[in-house]
PDB file of N, CA and C in Angstrom:
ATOM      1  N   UNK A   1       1.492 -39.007   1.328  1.00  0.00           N
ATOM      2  CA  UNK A   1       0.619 -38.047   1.970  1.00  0.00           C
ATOM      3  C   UNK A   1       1.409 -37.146   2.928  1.00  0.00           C
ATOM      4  N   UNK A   2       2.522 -37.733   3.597  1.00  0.00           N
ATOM      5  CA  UNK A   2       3.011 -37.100   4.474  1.00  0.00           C
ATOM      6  C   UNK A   2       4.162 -35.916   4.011  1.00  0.00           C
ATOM      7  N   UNK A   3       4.717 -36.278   2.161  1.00  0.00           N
ATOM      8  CA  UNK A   3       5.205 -35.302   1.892  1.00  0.00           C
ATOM      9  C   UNK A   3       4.053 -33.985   1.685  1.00  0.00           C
ATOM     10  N   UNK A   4       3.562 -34.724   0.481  1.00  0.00           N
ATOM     11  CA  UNK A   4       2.581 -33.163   0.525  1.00  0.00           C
ATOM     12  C   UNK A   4       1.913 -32.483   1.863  1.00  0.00           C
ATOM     13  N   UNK A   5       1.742 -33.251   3.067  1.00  0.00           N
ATOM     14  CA  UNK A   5       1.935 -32.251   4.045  1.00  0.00           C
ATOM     15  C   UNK A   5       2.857 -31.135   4.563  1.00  0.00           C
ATOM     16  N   UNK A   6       3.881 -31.726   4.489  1.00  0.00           N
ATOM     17  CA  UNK A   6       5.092 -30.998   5.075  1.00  0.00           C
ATOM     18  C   UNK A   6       5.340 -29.656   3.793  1.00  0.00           C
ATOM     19  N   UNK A   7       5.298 -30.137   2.325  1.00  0.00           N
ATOM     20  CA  UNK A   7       5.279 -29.666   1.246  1.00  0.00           C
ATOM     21  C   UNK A   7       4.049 -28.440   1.784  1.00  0.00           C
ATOM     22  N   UNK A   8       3.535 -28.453   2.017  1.00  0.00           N
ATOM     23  CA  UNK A   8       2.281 -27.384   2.376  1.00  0.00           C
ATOM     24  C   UNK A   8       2.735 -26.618   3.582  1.00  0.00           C
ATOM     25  N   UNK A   9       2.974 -26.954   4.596  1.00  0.00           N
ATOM     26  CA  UNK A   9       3.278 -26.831   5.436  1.00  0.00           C
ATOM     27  C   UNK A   9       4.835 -25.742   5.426  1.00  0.00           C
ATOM     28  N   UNK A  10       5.465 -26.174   4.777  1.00  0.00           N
ATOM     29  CA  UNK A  10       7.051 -24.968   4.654  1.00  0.00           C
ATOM     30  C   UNK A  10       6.472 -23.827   3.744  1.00  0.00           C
ATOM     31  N   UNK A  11       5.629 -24.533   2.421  1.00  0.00           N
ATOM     32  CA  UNK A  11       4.951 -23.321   1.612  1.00  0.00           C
ATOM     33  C   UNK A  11       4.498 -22.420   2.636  1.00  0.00           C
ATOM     34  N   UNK A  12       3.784 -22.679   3.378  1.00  0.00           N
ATOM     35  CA  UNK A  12       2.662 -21.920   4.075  1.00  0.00           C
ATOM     36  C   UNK A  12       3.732 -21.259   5.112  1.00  0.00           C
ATOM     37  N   UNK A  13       4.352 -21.682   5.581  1.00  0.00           N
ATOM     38  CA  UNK A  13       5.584 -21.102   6.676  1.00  0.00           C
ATOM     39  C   UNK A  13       6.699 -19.773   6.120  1.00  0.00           C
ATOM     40  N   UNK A  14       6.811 -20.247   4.929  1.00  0.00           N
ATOM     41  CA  UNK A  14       8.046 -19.368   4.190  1.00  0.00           C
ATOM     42  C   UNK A  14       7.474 -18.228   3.245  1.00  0.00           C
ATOM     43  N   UNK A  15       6.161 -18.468   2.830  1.00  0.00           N
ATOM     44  CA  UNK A  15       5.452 -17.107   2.219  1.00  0.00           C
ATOM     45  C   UNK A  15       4.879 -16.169   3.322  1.00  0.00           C
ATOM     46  N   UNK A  16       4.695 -16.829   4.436  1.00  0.00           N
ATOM     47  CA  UNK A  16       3.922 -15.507   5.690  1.00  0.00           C
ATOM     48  C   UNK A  16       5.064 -14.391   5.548  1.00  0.00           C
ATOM     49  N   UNK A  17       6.162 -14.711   5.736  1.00  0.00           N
ATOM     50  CA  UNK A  17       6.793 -12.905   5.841  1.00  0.00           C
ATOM     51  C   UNK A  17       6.979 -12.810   4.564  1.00  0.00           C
ATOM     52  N   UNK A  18       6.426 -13.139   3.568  1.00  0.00           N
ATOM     53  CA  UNK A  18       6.844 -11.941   1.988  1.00  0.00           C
ATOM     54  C   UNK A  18       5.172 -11.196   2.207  1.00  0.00           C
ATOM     55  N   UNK A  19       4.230 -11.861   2.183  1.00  0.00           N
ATOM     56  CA  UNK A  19       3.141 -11.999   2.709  1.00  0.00           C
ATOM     57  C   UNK A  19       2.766 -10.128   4.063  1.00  0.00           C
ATOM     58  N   UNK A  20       3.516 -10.380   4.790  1.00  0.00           N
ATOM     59  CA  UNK A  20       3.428  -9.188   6.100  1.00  0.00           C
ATOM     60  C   UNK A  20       4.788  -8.260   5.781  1.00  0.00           C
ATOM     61  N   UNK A  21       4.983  -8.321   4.673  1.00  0.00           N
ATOM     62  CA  UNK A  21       5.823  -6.891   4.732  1.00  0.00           C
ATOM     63  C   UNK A  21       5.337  -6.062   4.589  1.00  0.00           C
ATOM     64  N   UNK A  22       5.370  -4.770   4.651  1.00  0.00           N
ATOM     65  CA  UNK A  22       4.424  -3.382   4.131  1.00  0.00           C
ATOM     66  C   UNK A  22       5.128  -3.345   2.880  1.00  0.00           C
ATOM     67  N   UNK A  23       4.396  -2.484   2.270  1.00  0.00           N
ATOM     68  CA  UNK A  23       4.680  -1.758   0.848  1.00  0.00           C
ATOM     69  C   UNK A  23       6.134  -1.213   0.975  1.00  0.00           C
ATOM     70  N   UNK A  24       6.962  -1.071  -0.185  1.00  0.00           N
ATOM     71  CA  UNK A  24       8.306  -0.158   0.125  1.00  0.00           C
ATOM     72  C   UNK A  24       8.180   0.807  -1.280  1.00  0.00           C
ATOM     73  N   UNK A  25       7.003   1.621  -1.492  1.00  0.00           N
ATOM     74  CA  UNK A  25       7.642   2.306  -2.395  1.00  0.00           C
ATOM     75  C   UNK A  25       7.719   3.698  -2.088  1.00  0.00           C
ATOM     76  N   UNK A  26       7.997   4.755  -2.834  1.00  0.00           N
ATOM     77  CA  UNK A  26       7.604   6.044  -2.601  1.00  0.00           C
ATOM     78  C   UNK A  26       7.228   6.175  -4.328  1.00  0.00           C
ATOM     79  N   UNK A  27       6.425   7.629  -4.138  1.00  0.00           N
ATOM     80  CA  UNK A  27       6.266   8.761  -5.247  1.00  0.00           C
ATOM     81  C   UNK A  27       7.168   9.388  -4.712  1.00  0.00           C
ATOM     82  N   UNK A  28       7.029  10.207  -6.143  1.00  0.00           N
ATOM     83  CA  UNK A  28       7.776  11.790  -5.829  1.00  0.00           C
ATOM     84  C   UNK A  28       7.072  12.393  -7.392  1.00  0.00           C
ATOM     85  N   UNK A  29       6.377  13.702  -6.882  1.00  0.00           N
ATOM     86  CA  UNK A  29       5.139  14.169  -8.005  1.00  0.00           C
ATOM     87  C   UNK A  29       5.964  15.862  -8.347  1.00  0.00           C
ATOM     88  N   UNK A  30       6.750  15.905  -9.866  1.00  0.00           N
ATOM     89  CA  UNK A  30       6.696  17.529  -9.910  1.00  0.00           C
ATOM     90  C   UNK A  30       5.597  17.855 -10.208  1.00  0.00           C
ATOM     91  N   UNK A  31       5.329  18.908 -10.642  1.00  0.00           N
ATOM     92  CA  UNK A  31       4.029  20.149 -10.742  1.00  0.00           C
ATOM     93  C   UNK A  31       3.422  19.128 -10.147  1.00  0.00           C
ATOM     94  N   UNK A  32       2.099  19.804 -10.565  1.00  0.00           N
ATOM     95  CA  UNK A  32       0.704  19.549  -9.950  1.00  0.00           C
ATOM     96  C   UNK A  32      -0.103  18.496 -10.520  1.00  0.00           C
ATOM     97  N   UNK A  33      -0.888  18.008  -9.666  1.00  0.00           N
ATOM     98  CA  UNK A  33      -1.907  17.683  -9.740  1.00  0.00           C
ATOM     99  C   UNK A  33      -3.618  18.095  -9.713  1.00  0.00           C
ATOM    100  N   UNK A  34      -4.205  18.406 -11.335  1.00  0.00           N
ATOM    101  CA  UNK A  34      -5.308  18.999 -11.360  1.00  0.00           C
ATOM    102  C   UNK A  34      -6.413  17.975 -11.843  1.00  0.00           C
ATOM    103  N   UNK A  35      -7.571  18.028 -11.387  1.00  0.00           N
ATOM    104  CA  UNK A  35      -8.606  17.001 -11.806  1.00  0.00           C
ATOM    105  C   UNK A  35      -9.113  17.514 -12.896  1.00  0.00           C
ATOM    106  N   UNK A  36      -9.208  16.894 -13.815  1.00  0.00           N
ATOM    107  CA  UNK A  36      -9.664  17.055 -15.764  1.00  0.00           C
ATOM    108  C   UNK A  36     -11.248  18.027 -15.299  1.00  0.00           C
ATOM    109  N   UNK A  37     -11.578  18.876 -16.229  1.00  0.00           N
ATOM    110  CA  UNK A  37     -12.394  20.188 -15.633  1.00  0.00           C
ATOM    111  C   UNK A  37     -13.820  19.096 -16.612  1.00  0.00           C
ATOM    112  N   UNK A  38     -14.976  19.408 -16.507  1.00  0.00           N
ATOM    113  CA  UNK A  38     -15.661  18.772 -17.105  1.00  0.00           C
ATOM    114  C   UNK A  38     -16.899  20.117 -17.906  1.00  0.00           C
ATOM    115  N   UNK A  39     -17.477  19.631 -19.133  1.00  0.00           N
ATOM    116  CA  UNK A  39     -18.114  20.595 -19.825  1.00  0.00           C
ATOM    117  C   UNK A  39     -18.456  20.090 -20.707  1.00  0.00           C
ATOM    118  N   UNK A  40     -19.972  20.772 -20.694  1.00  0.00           N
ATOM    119  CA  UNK A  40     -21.403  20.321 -20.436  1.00  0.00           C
ATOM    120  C   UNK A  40     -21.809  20.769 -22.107  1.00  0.00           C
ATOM    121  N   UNK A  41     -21.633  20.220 -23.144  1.00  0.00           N
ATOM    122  CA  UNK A  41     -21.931  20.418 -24.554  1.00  0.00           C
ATOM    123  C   UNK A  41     -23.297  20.358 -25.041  1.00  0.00           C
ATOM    124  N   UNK A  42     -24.267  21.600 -24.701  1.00  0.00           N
ATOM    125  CA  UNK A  42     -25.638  21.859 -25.507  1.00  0.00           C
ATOM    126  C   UNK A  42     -25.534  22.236 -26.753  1.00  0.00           C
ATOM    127  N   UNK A  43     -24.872  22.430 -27.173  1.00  0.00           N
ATOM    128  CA  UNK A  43     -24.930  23.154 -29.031  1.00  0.00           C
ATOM    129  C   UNK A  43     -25.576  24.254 -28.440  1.00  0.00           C
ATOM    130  N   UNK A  44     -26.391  24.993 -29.260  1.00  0.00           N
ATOM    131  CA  UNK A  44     -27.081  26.155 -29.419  1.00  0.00           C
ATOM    132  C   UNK A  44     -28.379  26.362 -28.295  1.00  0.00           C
ATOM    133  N   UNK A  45     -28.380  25.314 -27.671  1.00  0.00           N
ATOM    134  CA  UNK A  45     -29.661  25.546 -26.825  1.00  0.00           C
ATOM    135  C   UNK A  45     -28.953  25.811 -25.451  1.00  0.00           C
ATOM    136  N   UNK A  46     -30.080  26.332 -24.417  1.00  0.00           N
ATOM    137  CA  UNK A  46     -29.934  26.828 -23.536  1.00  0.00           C
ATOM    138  C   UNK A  46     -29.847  25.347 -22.526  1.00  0.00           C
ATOM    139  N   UNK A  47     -29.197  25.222 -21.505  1.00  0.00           N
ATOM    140  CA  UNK A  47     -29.439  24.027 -20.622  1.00  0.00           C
ATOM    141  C   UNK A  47     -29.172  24.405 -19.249  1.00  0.00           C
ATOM    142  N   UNK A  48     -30.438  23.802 -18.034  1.00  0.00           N
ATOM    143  CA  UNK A  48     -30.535  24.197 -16.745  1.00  0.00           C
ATOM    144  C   UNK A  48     -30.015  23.060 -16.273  1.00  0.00           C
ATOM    145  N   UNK A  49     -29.247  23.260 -15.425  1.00  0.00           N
ATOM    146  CA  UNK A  49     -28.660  22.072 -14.535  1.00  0.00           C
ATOM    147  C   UNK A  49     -29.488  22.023 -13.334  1.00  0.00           C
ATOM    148  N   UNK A  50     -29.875  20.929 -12.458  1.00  0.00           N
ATOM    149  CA  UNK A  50     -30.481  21.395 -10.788  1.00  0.00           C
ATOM    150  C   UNK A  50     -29.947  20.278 -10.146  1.00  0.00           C
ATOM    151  N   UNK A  51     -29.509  21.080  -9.311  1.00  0.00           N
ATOM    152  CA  UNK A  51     -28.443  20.042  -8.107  1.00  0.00           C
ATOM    153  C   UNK A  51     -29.386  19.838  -7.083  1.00  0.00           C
ATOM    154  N   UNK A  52     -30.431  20.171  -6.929  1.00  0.00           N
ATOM    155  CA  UNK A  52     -31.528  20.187  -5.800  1.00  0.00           C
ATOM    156  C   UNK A  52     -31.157  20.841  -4.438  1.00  0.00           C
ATOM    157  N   UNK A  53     -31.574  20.345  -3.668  1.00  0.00           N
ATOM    158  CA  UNK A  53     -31.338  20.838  -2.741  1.00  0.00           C
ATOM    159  C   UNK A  53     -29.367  20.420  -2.173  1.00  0.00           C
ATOM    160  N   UNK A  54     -28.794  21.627  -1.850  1.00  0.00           N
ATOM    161  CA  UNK A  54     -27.327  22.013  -1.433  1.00  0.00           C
ATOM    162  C   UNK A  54     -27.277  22.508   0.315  1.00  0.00           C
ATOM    163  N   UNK A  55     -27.304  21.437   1.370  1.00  0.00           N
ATOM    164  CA  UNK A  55     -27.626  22.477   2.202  1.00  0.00           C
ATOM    165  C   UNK A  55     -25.851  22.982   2.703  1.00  0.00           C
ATOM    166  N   UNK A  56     -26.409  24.493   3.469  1.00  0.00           N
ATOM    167  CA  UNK A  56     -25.010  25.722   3.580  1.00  0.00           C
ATOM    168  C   UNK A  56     -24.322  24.607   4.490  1.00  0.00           C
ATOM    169  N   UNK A  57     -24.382  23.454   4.977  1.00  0.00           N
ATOM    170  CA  UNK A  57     -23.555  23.161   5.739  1.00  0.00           C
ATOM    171  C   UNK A  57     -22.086  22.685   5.700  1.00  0.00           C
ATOM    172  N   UNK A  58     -22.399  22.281   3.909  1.00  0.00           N
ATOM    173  CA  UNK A  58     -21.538  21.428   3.570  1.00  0.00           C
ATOM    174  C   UNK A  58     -20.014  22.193   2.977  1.00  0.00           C
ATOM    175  N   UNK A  59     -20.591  23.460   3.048  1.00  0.00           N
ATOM    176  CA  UNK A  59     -19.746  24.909   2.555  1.00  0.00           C
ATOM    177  C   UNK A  59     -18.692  24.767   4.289  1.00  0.00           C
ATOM    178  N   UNK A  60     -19.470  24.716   5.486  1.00  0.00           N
ATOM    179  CA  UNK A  60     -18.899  25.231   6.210  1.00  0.00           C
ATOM    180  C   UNK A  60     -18.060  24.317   7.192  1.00  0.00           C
ATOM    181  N   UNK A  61     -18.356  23.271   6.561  1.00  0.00           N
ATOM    182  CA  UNK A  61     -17.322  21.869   7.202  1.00  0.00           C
ATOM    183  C   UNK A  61     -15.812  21.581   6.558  1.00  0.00           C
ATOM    184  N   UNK A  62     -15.842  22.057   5.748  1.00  0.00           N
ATOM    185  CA  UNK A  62     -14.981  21.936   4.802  1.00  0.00           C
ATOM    186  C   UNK A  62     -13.680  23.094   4.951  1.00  0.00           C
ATOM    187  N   UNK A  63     -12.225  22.430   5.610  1.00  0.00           N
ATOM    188  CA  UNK A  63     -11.596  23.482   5.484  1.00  0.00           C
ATOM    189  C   UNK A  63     -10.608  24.424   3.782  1.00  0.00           C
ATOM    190  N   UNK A  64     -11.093  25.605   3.760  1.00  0.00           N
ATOM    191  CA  UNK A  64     -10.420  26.350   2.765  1.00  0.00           C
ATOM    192  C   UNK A  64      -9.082  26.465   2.455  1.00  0.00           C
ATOM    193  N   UNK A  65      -8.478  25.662   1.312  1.00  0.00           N
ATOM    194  CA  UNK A  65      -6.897  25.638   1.149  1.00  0.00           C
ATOM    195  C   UNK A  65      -7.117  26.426  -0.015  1.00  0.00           C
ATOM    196  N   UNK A  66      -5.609  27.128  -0.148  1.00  0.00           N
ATOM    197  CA  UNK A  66      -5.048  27.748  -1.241  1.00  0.00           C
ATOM    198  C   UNK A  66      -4.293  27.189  -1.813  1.00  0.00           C
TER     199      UNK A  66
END
């Protein structure tokens, strides 16, 4: 009993720092990154979308990047 304590016990001691390291990686991204465009396939008929209510606020919180 007293090994499998100690046996637990160094486990538990010697994985905490692999455990608390941070991450080490990086990216590095050429071109861009664009989100896949999405589209809306009616065939021949006409189709109304309704987003309901949009209020202007959400236009004006938002800062404008180029």
């Amino acid at each position: 009993m007293k090994k499998l304590l100690f046996s637990l016990a160094t486990l538990i001691v010697m994985s905490t720092p692999a455990l608390a390291t941070p991450p080490g990686a990086n990216l590095k991204i050429n071109g861009d990154i664009t989100p896949p465009t999405c589209t809306v396939n009616a065939g021949d008929n006409d189709i109304i979308i309704d987003y309901g209510v949009i209020s202007p606020l959400l236009f004006l919180l938002r800062k404008i990047t180029h």
